[in-house]
N, C-alpha and C. Protein backbone atom coordinates (compact mmCIF):
# COMPACT_ATOMS: atom_id res chain seq x y z
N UNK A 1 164.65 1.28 -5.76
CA UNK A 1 163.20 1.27 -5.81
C UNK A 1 162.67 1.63 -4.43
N UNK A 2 161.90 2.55 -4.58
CA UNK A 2 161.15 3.01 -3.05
C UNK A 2 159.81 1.73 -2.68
N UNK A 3 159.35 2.19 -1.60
CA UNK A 3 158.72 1.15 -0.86
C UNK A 3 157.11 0.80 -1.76
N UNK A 4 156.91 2.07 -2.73
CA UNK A 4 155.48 2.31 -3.26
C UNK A 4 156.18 1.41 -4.85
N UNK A 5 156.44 0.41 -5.25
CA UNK A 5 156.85 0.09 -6.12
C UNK A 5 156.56 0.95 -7.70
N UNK A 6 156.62 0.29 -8.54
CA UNK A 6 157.39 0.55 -9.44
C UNK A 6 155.92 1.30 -10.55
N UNK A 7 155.95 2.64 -10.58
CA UNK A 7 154.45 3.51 -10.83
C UNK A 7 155.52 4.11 -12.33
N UNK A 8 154.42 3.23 -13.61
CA UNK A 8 154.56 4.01 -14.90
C UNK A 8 154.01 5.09 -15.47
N UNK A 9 152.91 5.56 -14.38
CA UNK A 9 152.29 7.06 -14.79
C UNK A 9 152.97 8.00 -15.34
N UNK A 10 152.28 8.97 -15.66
CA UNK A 10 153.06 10.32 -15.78
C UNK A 10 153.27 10.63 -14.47
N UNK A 11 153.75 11.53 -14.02
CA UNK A 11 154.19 12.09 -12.58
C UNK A 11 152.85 13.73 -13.14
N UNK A 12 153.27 15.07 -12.20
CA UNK A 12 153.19 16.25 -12.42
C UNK A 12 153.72 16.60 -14.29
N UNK A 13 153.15 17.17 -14.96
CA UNK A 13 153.47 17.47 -16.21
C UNK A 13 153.25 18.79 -16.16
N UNK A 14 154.59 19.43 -16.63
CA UNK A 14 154.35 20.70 -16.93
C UNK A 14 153.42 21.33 -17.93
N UNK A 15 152.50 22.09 -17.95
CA UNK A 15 151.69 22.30 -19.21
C UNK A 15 152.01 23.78 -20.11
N UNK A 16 152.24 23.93 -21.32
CA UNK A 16 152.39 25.40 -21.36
C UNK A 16 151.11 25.92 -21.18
N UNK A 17 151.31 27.43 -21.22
CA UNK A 17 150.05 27.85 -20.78
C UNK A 17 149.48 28.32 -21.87
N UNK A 18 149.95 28.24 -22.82
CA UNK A 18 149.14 28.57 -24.17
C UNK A 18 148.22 27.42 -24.50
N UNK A 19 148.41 25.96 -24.00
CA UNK A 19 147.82 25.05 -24.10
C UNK A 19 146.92 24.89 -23.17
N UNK A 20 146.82 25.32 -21.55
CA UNK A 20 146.16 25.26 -21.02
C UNK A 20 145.14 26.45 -21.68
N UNK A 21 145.42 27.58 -22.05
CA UNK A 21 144.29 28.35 -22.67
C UNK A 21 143.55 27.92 -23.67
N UNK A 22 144.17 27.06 -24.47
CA UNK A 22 143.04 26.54 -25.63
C UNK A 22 142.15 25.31 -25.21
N UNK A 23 142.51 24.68 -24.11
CA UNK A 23 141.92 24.15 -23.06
C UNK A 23 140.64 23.95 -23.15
N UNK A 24 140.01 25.82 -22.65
CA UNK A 24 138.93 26.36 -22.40
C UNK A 24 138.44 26.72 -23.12
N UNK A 25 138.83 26.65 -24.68
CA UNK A 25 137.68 26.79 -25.71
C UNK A 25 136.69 25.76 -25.60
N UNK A 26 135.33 26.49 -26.04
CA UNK A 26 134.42 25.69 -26.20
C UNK A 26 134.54 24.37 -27.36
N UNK A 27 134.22 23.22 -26.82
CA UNK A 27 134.44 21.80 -28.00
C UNK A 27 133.18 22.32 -28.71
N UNK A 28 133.44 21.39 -30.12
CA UNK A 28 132.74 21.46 -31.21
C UNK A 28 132.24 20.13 -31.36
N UNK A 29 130.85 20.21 -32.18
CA UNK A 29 130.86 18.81 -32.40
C UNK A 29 131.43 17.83 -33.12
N UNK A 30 131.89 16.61 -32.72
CA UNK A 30 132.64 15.81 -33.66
C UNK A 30 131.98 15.46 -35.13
N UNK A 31 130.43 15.45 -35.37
CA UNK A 31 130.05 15.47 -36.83
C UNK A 31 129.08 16.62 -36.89
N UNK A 32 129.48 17.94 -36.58
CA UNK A 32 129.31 19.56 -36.97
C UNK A 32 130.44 19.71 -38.72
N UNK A 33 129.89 20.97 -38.91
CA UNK A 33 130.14 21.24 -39.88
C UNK A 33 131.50 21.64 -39.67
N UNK A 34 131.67 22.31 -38.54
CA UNK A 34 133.11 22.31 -38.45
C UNK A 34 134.68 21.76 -38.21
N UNK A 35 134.12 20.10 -38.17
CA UNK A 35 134.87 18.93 -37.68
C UNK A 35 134.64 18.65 -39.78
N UNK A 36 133.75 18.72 -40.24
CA UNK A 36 133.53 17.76 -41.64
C UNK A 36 134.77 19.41 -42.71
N UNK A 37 134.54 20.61 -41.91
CA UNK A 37 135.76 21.29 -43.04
C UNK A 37 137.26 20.88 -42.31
N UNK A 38 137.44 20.69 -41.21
CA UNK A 38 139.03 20.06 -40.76
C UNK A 38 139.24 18.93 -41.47
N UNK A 39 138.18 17.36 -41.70
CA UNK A 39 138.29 16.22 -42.47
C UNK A 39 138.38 16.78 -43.72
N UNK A 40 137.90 17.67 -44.28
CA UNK A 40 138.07 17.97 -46.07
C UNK A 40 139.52 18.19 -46.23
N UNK A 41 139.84 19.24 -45.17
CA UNK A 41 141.78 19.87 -45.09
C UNK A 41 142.26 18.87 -45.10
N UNK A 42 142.28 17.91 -44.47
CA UNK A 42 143.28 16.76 -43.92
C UNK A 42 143.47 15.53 -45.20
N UNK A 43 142.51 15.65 -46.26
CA UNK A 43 142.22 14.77 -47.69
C UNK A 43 143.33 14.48 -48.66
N UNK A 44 143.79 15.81 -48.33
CA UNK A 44 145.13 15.21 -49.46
C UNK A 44 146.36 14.91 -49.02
N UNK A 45 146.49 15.25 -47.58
CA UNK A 45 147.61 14.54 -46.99
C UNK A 45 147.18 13.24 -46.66
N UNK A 46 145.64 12.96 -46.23
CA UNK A 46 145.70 11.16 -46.03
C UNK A 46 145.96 10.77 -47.64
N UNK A 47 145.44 11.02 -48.94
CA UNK A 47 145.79 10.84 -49.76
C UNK A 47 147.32 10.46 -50.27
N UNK A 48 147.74 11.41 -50.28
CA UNK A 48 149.22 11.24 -50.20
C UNK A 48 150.11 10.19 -49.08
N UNK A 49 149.53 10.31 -48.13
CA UNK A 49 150.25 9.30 -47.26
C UNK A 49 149.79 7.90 -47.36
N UNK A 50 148.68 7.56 -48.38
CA UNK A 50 148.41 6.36 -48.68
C UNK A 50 148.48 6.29 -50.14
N UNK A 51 149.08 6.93 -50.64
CA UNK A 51 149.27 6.49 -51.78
C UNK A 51 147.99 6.43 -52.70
N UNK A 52 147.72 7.52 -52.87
CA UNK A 52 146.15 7.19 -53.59
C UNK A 52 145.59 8.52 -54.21
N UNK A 53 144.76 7.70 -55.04
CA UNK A 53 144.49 9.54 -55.49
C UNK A 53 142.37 9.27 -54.94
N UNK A 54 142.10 8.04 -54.63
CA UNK A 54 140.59 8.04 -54.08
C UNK A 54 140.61 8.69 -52.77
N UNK A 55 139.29 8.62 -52.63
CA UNK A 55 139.22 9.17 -51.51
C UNK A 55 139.51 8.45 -50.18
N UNK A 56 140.15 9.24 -48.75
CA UNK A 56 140.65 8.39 -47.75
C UNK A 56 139.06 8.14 -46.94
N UNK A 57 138.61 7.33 -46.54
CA UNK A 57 137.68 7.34 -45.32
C UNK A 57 137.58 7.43 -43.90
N UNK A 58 137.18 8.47 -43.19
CA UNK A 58 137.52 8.51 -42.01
C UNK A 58 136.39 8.70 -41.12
N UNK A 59 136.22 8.62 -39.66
CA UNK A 59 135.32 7.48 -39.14
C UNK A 59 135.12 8.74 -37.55
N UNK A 60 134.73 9.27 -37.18
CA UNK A 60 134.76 10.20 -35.77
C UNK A 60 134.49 9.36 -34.73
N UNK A 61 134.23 8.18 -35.00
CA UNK A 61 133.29 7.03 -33.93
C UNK A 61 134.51 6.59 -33.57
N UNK A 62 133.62 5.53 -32.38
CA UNK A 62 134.71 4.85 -31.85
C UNK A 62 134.96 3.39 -32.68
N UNK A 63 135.86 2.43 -32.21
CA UNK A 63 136.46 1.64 -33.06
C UNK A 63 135.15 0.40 -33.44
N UNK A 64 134.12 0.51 -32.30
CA UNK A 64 133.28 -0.37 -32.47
C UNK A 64 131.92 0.59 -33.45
N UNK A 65 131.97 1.86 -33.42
CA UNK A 65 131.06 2.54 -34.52
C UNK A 65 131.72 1.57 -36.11
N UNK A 66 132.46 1.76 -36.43
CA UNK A 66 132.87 1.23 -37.15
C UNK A 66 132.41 -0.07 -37.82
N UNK A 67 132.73 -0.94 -36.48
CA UNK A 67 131.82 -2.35 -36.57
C UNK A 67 130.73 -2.21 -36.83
N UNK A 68 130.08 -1.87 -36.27
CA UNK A 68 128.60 -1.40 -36.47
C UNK A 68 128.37 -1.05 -37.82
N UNK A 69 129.34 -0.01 -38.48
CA UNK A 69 128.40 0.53 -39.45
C UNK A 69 128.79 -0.54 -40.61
């Protein structure tokens, strides 16, 4: 152990650079129309992964939106 004890960070991370390019796309809004057609795609795999044929509910907020609503 060096003198700066014991650091669980990441260190330097290599990034690819195809990832750093999508980076710099412009964000979308989280309840835009284009975040509510990615949640429609994603319906029958939460479906399926819960065992269900209703609908899954899913939430863009944070854990206390939730509470709230």
């Amino acid at each position: 152990m060096t003198g700066f004890g014991r650091n669980f960070l990441p260190g330097p991370t290599d990034v690819r650079p195809e990832v750093l390019q999508a980076l710099l796309a412009p964000m979308f809004p989280h309840r835009g129309p284009r975040m509510q057609a990615i949640l429609a795609g994603i319906q029958p795999s939460l479906q399926e992964c819960f065992g269900t044929a209703q609908p899954v509910f899913t939430s863009t907020s944070s854990g206390t939106g939730l509470i709230e609503a």
